[in-house]
C-alpha atoms as a PDB file:
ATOM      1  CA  UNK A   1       0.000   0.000   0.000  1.00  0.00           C
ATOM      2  CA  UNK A   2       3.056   2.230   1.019  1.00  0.00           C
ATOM      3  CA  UNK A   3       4.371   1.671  -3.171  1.00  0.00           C
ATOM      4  CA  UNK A   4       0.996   3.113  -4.565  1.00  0.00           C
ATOM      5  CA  UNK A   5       1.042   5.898  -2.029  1.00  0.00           C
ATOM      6  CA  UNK A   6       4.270   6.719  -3.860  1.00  0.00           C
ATOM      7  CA  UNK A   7       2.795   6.157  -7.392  1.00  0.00           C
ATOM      8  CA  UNK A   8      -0.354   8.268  -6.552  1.00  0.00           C
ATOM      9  CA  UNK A   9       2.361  11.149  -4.813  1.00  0.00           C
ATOM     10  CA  UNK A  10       4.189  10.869  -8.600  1.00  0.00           C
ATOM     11  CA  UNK A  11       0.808  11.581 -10.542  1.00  0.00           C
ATOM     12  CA  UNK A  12      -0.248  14.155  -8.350  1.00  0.00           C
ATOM     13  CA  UNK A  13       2.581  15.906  -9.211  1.00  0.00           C
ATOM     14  CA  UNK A  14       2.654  14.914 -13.155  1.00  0.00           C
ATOM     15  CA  UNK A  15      -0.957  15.718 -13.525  1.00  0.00           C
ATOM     16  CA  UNK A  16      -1.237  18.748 -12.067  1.00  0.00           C
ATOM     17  CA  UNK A  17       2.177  19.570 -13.231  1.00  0.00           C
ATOM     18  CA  UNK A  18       0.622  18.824 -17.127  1.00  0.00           C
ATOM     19  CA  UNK A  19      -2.765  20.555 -15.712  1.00  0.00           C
ATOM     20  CA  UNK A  20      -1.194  23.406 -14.693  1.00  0.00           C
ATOM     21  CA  UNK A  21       1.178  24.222 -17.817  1.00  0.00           C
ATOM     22  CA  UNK A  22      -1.617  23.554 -20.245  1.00  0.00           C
ATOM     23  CA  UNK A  23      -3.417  25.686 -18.422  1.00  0.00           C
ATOM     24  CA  UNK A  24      -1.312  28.642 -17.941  1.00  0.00           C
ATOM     25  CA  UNK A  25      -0.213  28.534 -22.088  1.00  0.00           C
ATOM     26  CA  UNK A  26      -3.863  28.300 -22.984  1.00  0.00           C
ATOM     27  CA  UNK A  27      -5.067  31.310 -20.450  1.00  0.00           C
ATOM     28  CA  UNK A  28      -1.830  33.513 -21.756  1.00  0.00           C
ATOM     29  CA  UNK A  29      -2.908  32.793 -25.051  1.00  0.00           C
ATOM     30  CA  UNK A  30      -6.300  33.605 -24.819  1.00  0.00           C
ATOM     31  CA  UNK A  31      -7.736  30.111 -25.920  1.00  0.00           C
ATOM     32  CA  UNK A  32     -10.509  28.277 -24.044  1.00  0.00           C
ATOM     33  CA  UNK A  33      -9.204  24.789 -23.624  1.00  0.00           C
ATOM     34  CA  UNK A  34     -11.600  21.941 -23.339  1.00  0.00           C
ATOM     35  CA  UNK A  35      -8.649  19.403 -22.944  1.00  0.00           C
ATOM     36  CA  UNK A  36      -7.649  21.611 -19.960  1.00  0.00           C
ATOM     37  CA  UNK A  37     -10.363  20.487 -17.757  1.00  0.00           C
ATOM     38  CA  UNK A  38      -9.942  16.811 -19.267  1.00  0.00           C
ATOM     39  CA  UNK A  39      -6.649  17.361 -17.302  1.00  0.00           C
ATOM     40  CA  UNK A  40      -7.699  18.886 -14.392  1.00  0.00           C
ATOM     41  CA  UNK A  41     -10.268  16.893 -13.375  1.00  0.00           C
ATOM     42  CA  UNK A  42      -7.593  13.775 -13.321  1.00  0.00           C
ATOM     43  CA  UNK A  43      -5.296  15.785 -11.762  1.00  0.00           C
ATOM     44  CA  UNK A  44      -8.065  16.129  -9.058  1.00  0.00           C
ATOM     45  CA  UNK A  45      -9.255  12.940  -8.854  1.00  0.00           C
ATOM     46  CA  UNK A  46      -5.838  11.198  -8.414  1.00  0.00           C
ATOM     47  CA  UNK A  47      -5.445  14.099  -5.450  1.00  0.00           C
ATOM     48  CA  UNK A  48      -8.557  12.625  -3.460  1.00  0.00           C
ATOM     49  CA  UNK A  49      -7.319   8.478  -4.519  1.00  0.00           C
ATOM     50  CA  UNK A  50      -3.667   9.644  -2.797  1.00  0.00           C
ATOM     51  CA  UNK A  51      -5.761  11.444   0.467  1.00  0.00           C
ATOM     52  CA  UNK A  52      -7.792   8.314   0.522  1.00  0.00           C
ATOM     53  CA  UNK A  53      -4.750   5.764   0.670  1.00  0.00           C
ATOM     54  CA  UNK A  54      -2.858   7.830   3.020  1.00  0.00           C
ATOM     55  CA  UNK A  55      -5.732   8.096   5.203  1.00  0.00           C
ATOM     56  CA  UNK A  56      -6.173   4.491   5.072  1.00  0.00           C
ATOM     57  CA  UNK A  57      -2.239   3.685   5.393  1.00  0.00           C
ATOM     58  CA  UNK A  58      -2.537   5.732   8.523  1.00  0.00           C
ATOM     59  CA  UNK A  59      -5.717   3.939   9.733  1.00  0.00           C
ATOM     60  CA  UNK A  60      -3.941   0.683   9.610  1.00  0.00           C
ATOM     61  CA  UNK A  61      -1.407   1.826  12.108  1.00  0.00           C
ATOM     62  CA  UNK A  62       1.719   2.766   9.781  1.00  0.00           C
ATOM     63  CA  UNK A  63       2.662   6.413  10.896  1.00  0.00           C
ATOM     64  CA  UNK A  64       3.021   9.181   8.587  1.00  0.00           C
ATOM     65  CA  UNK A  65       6.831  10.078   8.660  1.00  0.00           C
ATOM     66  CA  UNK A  66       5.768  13.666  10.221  1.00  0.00           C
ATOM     67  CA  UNK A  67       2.789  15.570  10.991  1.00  0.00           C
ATOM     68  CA  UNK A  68       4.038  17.823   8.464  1.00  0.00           C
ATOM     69  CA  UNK A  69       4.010  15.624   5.892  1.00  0.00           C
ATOM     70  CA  UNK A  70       0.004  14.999   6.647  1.00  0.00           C
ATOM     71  CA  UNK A  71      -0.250  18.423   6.132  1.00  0.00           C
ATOM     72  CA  UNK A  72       1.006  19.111   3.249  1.00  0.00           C
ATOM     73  CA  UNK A  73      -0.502  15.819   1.869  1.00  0.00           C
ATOM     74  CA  UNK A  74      -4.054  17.355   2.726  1.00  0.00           C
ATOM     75  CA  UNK A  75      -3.400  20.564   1.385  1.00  0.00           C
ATOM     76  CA  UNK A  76      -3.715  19.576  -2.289  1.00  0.00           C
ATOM     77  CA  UNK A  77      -7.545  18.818  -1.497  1.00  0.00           C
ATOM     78  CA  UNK A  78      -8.031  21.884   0.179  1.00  0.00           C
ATOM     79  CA  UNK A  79      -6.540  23.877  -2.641  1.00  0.00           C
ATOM     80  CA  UNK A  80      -9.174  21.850  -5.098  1.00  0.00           C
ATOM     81  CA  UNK A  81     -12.140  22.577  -2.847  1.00  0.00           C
ATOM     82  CA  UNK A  82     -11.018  26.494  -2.668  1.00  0.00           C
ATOM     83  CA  UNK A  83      -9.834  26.724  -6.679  1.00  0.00           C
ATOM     84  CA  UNK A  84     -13.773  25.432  -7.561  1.00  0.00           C
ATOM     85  CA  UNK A  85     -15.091  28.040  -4.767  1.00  0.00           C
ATOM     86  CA  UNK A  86     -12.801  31.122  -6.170  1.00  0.00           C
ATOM     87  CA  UNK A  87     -13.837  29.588 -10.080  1.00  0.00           C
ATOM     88  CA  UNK A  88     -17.195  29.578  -9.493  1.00  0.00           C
ATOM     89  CA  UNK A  89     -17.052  33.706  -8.054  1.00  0.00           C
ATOM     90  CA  UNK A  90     -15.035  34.226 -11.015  1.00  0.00           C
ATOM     91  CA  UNK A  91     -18.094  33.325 -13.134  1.00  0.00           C
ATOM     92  CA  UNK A  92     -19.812  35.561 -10.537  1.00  0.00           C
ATOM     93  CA  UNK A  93     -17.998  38.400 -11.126  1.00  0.00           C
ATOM     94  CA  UNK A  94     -18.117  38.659 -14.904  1.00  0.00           C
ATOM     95  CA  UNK A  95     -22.099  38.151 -14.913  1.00  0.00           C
ATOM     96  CA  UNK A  96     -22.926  40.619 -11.958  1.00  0.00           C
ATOM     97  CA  UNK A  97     -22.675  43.705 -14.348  1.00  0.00           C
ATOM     98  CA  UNK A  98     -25.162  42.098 -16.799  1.00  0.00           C
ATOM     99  CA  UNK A  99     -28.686  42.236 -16.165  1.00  0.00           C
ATOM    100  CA  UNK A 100     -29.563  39.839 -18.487  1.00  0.00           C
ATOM    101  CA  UNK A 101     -27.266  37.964 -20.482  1.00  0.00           C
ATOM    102  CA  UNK A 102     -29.890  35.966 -22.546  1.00  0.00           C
ATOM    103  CA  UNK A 103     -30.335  39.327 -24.025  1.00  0.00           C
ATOM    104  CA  UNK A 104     -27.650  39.510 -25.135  1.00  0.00           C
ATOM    105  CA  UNK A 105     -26.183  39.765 -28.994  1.00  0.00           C
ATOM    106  CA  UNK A 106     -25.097  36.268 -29.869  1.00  0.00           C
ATOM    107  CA  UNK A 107     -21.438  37.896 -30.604  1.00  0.00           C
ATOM    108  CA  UNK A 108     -21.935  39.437 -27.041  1.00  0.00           C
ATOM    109  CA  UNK A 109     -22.694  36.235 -25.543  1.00  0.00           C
ATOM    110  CA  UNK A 110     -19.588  34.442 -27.275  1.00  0.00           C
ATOM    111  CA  UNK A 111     -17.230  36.922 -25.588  1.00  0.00           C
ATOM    112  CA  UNK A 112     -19.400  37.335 -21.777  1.00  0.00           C
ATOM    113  CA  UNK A 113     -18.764  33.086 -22.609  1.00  0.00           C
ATOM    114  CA  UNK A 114     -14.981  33.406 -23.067  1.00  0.00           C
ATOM    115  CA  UNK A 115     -14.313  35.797 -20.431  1.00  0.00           C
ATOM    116  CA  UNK A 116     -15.321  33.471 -18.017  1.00  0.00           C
ATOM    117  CA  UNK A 117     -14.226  29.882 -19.153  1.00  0.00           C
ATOM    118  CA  UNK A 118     -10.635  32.137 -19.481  1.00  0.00           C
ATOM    119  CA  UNK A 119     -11.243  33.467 -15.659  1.00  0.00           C
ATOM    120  CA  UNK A 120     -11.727  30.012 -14.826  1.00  0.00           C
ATOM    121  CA  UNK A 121      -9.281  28.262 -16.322  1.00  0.00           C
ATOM    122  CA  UNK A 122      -6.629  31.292 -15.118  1.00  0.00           C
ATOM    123  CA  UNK A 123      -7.842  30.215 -11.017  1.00  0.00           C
ATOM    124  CA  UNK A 124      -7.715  26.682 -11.375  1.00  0.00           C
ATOM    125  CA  UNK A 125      -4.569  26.658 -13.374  1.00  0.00           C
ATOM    126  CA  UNK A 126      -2.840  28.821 -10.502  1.00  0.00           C
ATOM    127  CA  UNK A 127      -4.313  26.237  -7.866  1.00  0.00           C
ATOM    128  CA  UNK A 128      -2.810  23.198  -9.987  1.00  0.00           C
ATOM    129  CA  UNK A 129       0.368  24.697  -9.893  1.00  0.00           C
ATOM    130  CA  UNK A 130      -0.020  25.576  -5.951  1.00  0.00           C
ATOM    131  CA  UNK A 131      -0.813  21.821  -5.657  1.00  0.00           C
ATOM    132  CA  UNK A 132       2.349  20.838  -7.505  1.00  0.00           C
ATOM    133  CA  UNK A 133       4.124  22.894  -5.216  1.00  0.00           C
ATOM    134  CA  UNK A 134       2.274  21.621  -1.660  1.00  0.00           C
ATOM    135  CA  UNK A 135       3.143  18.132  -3.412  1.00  0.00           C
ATOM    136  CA  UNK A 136       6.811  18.701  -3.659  1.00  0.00           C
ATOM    137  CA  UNK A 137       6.861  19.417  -0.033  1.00  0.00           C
ATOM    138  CA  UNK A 138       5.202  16.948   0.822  1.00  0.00           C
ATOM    139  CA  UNK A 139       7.450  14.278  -0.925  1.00  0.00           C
ATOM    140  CA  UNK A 140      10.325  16.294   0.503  1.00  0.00           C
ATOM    141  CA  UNK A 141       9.112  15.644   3.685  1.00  0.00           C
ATOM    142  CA  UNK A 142       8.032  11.895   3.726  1.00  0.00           C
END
């Protein structure tokens, strides 16, 4: 159980790593990325599968090398939970000037539409890279 720990620790990092970069060329590009959130959302998912075994390793008795280690090994979820709560008021944000936007021009619609997959993808691309960088430490110190 302690080798796929490891192997979950190595794809946190790789997908959110590859999550992250894709990310941050697409938003400083300007181009809505559908693959990006193909990405993220296995970057997230193999973040909750490595919580879950090392909640279970510690569970059945084997100690974590360090409290800080548990820390920084459940900070990559709490980054995920925050990134969707910050995404979700950058959507917010864009629409609160706009009375309507099914009244919107089509045109105007495509851009109000942009605007906010490219907020979006610009907060959870900063918290995939945050993650790499909790994940790091936390290999550092287990």
């Amino acid at each position: 159980m302690s080798e796929l720990h490891l192997v979950l620790g190595i794809a946190v990092l790789g997908s959110n790593a590859l999550a992250g970069a894709w990310g941050a060329a697409c938003w400083l590009r300007g181009e809505p990325s559908i693959a990006f959130w193909y990405l993220l959302r296995t970057a997230q998912a193999i973040v909750v599968l490595q919580v879950l075994v090392g909640g279970v390793l510690i569970a059945m008795g084997e100690s974590a090398p360090d409290d800080l280690h548990v820390i920084y090994g459940l900070s990559p979820l709490l980054v995920s939970l925050v990134s969707e709560g910050m995404r979700v008021r950058a959507m917010q944000r864009e629409l609160e000037p706009i009375d309507e936007p099914d009244s919107l021009e089509r045109p105007e619609q495509v851009t109000l539409a942009r605007r906010i997959v490219l907020g979006e993808m610009g907060v959870m691309t900063i918290g995939a890279i945050l993650i790499v960088t909790l994940s790091l430490r936390a290999m550092q110190s287990g």
